[in-house]
N, C-alpha and C. Protein backbone atom coordinates (compact mmCIF):
# COMPACT_ATOMS: atom_id res chain seq x y z
N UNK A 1 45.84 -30.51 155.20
CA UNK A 1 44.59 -30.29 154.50
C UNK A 1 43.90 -29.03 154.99
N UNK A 2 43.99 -28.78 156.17
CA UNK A 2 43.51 -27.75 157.13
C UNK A 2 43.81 -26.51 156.37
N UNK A 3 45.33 -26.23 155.93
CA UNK A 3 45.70 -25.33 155.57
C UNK A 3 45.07 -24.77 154.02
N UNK A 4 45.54 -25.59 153.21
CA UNK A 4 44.85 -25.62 152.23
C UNK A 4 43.29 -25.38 152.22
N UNK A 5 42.36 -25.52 153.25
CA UNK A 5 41.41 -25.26 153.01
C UNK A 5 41.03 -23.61 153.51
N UNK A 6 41.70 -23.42 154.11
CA UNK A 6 42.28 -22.32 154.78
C UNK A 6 42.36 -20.84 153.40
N UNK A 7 43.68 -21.68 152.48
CA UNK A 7 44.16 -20.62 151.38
C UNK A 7 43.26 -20.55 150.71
N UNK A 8 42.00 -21.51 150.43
CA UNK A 8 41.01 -21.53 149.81
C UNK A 8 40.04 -20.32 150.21
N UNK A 9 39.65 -20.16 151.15
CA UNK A 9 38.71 -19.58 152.05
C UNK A 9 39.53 -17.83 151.66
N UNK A 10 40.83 -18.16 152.17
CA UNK A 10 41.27 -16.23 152.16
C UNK A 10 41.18 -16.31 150.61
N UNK A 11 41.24 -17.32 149.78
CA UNK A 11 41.49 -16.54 148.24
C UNK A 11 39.90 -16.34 148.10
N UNK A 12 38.86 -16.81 147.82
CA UNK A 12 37.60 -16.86 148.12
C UNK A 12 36.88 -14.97 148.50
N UNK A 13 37.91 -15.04 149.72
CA UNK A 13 37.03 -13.62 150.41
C UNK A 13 37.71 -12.44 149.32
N UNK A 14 39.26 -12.71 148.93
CA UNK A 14 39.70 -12.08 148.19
C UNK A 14 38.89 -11.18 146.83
N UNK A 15 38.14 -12.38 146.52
CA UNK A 15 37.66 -12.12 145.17
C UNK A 15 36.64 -11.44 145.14
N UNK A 16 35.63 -11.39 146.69
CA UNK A 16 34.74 -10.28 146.80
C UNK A 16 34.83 -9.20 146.36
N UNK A 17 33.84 -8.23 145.84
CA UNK A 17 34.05 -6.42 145.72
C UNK A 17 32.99 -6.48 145.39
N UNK A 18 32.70 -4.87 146.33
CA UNK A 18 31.14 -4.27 145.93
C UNK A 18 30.74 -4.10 144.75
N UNK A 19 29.63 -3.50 144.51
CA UNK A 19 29.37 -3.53 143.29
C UNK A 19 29.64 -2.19 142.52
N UNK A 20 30.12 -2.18 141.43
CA UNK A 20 30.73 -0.78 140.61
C UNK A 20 29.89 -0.19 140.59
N UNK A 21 30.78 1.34 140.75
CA UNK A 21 29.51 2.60 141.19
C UNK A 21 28.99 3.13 140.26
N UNK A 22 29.00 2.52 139.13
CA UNK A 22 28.56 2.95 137.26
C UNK A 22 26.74 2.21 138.12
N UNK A 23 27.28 1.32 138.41
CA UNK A 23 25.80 0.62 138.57
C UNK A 23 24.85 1.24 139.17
N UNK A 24 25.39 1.56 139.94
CA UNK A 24 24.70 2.77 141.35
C UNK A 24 24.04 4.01 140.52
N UNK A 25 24.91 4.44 139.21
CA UNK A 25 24.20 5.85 139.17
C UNK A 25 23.46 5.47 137.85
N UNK A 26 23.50 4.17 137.38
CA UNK A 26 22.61 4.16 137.11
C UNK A 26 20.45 3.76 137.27
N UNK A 27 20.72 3.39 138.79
CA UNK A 27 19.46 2.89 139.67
C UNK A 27 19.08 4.35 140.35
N UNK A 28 19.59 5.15 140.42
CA UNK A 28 19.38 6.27 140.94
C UNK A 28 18.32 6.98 140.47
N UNK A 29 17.45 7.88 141.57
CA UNK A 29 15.98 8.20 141.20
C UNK A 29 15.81 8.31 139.64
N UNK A 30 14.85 8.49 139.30
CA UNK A 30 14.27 9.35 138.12
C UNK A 30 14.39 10.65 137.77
N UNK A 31 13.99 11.22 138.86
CA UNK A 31 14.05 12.48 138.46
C UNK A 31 14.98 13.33 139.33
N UNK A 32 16.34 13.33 138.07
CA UNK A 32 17.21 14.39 138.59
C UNK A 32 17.41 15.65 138.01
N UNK A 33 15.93 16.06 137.37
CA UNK A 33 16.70 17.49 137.15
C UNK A 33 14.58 17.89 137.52
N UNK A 34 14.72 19.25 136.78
CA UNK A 34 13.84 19.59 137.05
C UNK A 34 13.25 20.80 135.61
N UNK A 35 12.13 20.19 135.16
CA UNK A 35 11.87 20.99 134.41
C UNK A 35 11.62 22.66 134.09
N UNK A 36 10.74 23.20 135.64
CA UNK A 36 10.86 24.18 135.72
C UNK A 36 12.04 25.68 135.84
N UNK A 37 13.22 24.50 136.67
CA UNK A 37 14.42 25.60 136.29
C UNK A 37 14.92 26.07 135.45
N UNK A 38 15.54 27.00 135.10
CA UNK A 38 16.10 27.44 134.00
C UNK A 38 17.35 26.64 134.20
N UNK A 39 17.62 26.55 133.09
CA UNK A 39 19.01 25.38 132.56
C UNK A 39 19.34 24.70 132.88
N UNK A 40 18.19 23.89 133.41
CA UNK A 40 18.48 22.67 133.62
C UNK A 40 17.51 21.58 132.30
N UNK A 41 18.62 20.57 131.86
CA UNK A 41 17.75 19.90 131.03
C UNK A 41 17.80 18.19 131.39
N UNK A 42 17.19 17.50 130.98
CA UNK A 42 16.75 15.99 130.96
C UNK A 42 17.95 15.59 130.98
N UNK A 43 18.48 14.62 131.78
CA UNK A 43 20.02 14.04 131.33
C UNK A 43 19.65 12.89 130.31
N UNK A 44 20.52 12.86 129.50
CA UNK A 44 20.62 11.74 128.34
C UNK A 44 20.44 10.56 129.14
N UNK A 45 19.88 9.50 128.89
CA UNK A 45 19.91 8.30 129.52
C UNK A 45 20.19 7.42 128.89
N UNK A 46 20.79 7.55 127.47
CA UNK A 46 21.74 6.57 126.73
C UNK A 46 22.95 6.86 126.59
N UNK A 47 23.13 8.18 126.97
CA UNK A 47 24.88 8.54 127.61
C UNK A 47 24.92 7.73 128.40
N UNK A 48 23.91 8.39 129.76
CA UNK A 48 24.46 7.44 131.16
C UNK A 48 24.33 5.90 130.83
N UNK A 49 23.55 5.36 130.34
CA UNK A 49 23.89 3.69 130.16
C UNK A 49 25.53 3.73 129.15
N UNK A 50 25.23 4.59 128.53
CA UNK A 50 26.50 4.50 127.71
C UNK A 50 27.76 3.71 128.42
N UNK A 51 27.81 5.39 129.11
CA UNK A 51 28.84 5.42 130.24
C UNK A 51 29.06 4.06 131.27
N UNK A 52 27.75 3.85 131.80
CA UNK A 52 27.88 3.04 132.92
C UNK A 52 28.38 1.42 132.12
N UNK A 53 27.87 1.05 131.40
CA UNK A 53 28.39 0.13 130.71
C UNK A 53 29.85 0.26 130.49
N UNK A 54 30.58 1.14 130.36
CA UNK A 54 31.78 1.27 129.58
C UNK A 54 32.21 0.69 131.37
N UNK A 55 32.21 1.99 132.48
CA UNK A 55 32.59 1.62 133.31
C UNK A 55 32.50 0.00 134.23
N UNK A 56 31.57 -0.17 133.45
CA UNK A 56 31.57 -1.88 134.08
C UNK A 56 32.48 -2.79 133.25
N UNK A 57 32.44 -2.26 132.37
CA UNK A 57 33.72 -3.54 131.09
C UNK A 57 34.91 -3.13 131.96
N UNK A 58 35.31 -2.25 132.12
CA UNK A 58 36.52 -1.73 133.00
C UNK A 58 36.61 -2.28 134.15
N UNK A 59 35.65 -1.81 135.00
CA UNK A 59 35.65 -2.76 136.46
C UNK A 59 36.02 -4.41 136.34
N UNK A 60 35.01 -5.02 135.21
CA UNK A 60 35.17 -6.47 134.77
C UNK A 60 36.68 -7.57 134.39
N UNK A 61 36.77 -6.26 133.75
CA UNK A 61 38.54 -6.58 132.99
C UNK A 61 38.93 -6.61 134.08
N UNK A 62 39.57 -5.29 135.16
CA UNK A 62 40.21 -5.39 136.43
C UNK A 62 40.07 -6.95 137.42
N UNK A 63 38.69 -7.15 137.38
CA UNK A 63 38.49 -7.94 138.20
C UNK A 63 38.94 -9.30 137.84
N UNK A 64 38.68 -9.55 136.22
CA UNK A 64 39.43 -11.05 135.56
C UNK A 64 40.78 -10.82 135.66
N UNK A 65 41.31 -9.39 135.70
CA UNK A 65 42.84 -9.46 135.79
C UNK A 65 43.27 -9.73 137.05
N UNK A 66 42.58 -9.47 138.24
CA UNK A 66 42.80 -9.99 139.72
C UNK A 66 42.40 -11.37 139.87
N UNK A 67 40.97 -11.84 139.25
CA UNK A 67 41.20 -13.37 139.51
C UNK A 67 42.24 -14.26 139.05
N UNK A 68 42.64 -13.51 137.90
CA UNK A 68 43.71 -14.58 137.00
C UNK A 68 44.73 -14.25 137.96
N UNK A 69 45.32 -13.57 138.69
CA UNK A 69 46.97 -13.33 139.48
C UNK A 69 46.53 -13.93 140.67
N UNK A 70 45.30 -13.96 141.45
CA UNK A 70 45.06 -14.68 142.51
C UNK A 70 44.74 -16.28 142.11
N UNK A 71 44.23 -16.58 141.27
CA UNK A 71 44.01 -18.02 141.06
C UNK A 71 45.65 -18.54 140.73
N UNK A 72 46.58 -18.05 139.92
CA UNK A 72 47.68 -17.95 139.77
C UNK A 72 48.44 -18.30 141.26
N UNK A 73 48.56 -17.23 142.17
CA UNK A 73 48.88 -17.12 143.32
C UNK A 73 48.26 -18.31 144.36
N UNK A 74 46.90 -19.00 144.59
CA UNK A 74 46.53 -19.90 144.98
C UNK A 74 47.35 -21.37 144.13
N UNK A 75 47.22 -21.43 142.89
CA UNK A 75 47.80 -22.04 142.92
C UNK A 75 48.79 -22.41 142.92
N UNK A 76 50.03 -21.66 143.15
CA UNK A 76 51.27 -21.93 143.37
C UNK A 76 51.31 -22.08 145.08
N UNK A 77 50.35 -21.69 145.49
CA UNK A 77 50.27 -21.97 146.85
C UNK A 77 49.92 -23.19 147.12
N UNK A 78 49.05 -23.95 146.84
CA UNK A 78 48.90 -25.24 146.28
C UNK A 78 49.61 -26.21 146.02
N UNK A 79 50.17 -26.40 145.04
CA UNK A 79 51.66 -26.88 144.31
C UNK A 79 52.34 -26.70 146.03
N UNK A 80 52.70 -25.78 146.48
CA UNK A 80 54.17 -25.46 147.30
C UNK A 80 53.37 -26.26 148.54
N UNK A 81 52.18 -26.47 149.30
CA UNK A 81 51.61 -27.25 149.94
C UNK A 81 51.80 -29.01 150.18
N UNK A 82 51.51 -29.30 148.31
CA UNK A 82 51.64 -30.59 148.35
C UNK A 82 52.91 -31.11 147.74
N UNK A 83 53.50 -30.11 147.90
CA UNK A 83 55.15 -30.26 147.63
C UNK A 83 55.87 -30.70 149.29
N UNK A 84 55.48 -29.78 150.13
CA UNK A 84 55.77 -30.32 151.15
C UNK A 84 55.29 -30.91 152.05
N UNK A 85 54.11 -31.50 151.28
CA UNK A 85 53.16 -32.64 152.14
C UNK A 85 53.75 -34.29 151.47
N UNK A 86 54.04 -33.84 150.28
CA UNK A 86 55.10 -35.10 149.79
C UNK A 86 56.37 -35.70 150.23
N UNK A 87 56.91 -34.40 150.49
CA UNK A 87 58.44 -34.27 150.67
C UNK A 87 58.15 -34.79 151.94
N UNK A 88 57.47 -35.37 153.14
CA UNK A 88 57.62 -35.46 154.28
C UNK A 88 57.23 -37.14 154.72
């Protein structure tokens, strides 16, 4: 049982990850440009949500595609546990 609670715990930490850096630029100050310079203009801020959104569906997908091969992977770890907790 020990063990198993064990594979639980490493699959668990597995599934951690920081948070996508789409997110980050989009919390980032206000004011990144500056009116007075020359050529510099206002950045779009429905690009950048644009963007940052896109990059989070991406991050998201990745991440359901890692839970699904690790939940996968736990549970065949599982199965092979009480396979030989039977067998004994």
């Amino acid at each position: 049982m020990a063990a198993a609670s064990l594979l639980l715990q490493s699959a668990g930490r597995l599934l951690l990850r920081p948070i996508p850096r789409a997110a980050h630029e989009v919390s980032l100050p206000r004011r990144l440009y500056s009116s007075q310079a020359t050529g510099t203009s206002k950045p779009q801020t429905d690009m950048l949500l644009q963007r940052a959104q896109q990059d989070l569906t991406l991050e998201y997908k990745a991440l359901e595609e890692r839970m699904i091969s690790r939940v996968g992977n736990l549970d065949r770890g599982l199965d092979a546990l009480e396979d030989t907790t039977n067998g004994h």
